[in-house]
C-alpha atoms as a PDB file:
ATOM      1  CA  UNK A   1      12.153  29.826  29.242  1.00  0.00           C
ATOM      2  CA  UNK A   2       8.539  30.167  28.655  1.00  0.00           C
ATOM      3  CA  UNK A   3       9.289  32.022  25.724  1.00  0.00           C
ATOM      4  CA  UNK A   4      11.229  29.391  23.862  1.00  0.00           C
ATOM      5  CA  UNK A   5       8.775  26.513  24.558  1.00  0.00           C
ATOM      6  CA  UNK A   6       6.355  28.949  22.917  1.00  0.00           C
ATOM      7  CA  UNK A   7       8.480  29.731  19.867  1.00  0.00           C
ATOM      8  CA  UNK A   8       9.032  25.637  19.711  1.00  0.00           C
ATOM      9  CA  UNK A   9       5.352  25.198  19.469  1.00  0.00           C
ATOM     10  CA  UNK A  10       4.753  27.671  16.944  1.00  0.00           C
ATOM     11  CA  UNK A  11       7.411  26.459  14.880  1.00  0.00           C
ATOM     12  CA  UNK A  12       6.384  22.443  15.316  1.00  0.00           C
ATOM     13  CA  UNK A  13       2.942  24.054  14.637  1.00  0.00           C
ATOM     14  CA  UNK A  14       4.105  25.860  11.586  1.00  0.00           C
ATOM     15  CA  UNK A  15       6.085  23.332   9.888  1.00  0.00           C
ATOM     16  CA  UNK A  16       3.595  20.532  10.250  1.00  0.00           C
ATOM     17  CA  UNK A  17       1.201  23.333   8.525  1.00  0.00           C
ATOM     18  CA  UNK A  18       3.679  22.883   5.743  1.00  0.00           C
ATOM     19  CA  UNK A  19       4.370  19.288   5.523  1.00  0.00           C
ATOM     20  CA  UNK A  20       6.549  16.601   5.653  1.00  0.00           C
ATOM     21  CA  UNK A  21       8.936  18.905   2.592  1.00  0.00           C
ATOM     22  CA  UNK A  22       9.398  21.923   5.125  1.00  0.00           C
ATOM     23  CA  UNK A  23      10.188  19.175   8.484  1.00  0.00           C
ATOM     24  CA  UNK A  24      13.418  18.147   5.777  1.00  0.00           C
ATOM     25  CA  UNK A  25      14.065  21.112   4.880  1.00  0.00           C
ATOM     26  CA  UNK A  26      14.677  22.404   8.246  1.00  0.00           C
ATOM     27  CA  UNK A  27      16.496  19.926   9.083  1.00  0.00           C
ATOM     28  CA  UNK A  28      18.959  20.447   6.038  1.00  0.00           C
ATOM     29  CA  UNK A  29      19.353  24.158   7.678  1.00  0.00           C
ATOM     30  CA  UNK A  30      19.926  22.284  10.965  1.00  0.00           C
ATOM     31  CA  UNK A  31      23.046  20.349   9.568  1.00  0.00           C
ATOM     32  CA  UNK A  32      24.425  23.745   7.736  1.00  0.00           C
ATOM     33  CA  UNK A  33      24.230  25.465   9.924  1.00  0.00           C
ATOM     34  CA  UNK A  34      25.715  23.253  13.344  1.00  0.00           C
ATOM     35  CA  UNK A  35      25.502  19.768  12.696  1.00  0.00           C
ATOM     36  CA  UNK A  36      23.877  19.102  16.256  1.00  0.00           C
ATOM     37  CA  UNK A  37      20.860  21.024  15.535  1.00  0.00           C
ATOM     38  CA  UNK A  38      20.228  19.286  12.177  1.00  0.00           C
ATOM     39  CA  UNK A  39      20.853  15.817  14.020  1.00  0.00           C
ATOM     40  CA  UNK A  40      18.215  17.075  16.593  1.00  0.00           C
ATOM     41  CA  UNK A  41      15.504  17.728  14.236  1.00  0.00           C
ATOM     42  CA  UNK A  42      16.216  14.089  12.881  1.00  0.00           C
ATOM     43  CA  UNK A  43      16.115  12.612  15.836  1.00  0.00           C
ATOM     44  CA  UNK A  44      12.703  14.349  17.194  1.00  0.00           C
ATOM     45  CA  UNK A  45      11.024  13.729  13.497  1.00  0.00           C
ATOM     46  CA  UNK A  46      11.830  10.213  13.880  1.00  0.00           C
ATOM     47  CA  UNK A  47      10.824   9.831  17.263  1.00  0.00           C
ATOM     48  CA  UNK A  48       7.947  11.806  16.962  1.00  0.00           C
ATOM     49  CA  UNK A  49       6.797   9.623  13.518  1.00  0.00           C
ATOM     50  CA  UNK A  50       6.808  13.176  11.717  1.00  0.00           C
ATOM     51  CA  UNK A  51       8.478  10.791   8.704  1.00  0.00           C
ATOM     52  CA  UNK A  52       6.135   7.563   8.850  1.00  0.00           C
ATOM     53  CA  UNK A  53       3.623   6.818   6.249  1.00  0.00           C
ATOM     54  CA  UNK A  54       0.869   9.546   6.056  1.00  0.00           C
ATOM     55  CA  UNK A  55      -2.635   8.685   7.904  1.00  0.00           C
ATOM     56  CA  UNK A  56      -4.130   7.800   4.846  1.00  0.00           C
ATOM     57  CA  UNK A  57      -1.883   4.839   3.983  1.00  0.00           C
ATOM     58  CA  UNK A  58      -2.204   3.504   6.840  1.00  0.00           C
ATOM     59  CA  UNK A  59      -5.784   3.466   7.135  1.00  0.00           C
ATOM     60  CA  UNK A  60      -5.858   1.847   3.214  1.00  0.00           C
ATOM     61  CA  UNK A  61      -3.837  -1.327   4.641  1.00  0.00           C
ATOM     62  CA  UNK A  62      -6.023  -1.267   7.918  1.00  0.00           C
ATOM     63  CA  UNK A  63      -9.138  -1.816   5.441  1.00  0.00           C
ATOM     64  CA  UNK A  64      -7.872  -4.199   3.632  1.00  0.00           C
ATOM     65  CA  UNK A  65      -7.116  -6.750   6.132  1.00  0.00           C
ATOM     66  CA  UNK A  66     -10.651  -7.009   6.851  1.00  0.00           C
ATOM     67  CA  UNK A  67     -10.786  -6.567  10.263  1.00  0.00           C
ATOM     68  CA  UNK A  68     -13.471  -4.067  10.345  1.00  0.00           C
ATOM     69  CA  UNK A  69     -14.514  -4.175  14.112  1.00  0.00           C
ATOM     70  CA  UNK A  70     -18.137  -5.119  14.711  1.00  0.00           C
ATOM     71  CA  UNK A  71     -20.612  -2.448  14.664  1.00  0.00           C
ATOM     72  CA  UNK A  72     -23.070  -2.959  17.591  1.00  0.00           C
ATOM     73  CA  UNK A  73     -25.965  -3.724  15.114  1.00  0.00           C
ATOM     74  CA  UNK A  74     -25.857  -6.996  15.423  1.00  0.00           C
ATOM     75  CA  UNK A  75     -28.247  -7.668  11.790  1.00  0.00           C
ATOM     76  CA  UNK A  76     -25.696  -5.813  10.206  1.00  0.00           C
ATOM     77  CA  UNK A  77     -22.336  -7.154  11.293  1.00  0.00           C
ATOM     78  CA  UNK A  78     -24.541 -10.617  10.004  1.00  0.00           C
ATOM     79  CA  UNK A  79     -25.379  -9.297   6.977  1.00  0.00           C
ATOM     80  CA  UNK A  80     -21.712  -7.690   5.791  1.00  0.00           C
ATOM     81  CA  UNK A  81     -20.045 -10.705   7.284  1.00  0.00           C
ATOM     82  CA  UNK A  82     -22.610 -13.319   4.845  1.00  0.00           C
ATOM     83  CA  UNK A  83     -21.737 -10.576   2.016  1.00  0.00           C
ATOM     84  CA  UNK A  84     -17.982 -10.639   2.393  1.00  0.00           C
ATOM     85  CA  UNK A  85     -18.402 -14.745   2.504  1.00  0.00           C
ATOM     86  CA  UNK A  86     -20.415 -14.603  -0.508  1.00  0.00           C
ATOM     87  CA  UNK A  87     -17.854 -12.320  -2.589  1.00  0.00           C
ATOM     88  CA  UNK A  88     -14.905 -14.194  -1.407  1.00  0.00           C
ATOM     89  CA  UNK A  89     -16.891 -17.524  -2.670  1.00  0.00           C
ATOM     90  CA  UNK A  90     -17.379 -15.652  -6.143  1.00  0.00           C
ATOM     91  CA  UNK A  91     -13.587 -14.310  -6.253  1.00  0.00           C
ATOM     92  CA  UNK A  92     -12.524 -17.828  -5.730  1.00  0.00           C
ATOM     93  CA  UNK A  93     -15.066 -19.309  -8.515  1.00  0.00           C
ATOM     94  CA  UNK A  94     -13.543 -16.556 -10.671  1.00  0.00           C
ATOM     95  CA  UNK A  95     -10.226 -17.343  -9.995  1.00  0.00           C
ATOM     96  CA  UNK A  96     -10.854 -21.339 -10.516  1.00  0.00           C
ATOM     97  CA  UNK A  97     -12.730 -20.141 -14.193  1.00  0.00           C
ATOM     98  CA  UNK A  98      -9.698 -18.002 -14.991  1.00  0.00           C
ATOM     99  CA  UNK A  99      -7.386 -21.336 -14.552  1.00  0.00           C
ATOM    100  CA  UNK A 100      -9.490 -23.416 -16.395  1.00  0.00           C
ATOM    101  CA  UNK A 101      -9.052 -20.633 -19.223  1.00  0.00           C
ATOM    102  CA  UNK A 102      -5.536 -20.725 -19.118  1.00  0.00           C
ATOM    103  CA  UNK A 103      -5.378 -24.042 -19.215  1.00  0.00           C
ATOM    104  CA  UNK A 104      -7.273 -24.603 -22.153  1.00  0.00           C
ATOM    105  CA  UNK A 105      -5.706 -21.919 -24.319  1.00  0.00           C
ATOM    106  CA  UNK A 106      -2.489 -23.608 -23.115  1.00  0.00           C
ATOM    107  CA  UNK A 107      -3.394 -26.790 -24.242  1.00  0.00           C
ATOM    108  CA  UNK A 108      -5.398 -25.255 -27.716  1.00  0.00           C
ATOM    109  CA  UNK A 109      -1.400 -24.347 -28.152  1.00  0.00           C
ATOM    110  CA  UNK A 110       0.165 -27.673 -27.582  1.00  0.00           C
ATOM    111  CA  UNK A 111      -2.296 -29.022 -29.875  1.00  0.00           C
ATOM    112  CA  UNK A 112      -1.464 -26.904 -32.180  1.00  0.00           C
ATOM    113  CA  UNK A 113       2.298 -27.282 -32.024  1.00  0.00           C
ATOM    114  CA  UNK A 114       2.197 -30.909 -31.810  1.00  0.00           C
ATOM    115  CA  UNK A 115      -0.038 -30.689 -35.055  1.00  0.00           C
ATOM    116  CA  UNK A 116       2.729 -28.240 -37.201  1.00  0.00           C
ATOM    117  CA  UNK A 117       5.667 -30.970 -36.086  1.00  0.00           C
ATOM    118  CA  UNK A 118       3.934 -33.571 -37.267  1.00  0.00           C
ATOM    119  CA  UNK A 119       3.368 -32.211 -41.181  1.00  0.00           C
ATOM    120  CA  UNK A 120       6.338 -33.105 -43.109  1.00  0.00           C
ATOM    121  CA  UNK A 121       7.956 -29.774 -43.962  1.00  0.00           C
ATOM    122  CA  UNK A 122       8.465 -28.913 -47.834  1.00  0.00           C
ATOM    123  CA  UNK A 123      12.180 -28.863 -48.851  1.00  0.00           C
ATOM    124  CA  UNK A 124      12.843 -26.446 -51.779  1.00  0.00           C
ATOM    125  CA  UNK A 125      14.547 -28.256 -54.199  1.00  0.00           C
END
């Protein structure tokens, strides 16, 4: 028995060496070969969040929530929160200047197709 919890380990141990590709793969095998063992393997890699998002994504969508945690330093955690006010402040004045844009140009348009209805049109003839 000790024997096959060791050859379990070493093959967790190997697969994960090989990634997420090999953990399907295997369990493909599993379902050729008796559909039990392949429903197994599912089971454990689902259970054992062998098929969730890497690390990696998950950490991106933890940053950008923008719960950081607070440091310790207390002059820091002051000075990125004032920093991360001050940017969100700018994004928004950005945002407002990009409307006003678009409004404009929308309006420049208007203008300009009110102006073309309003010219009598040649007729040929």
């Amino acid at each position: 028995m000790h024997t096959l919890a060791a050859w379990t380990g070493r093959s967790r141990d190997w697969l994960d060496e090989r990634g997420r590709a090999a953990w399907i793969a295997a369990m493909v095998i599993g379902f050729i070969l008796f559909w039990p063992i392949g429903l197994a393997l599912l089971f454990y890699m689902i259970w054992s969040k062998r098929m969730s998002c890497n690390r990696w994504g998950r950490k991106a969508r933890s940053l950008r929530t923008r719960d950081f945690g607070k440091t310790g330093n207390t002059a820091f955690d002051a000075y990125r929160e004032e920093t991360l006010r001050r940017l969100e402040d700018e994004r928004e004045a950005f945002t407002s200047f990009l409307d006003q844009l678009r409004a404009a140009k929308d309006k420049a348009e208007f203008d300009q197709f009110m102006a073309s209805r309003a010219q009598p049109t040649a007729q040929p003839g």
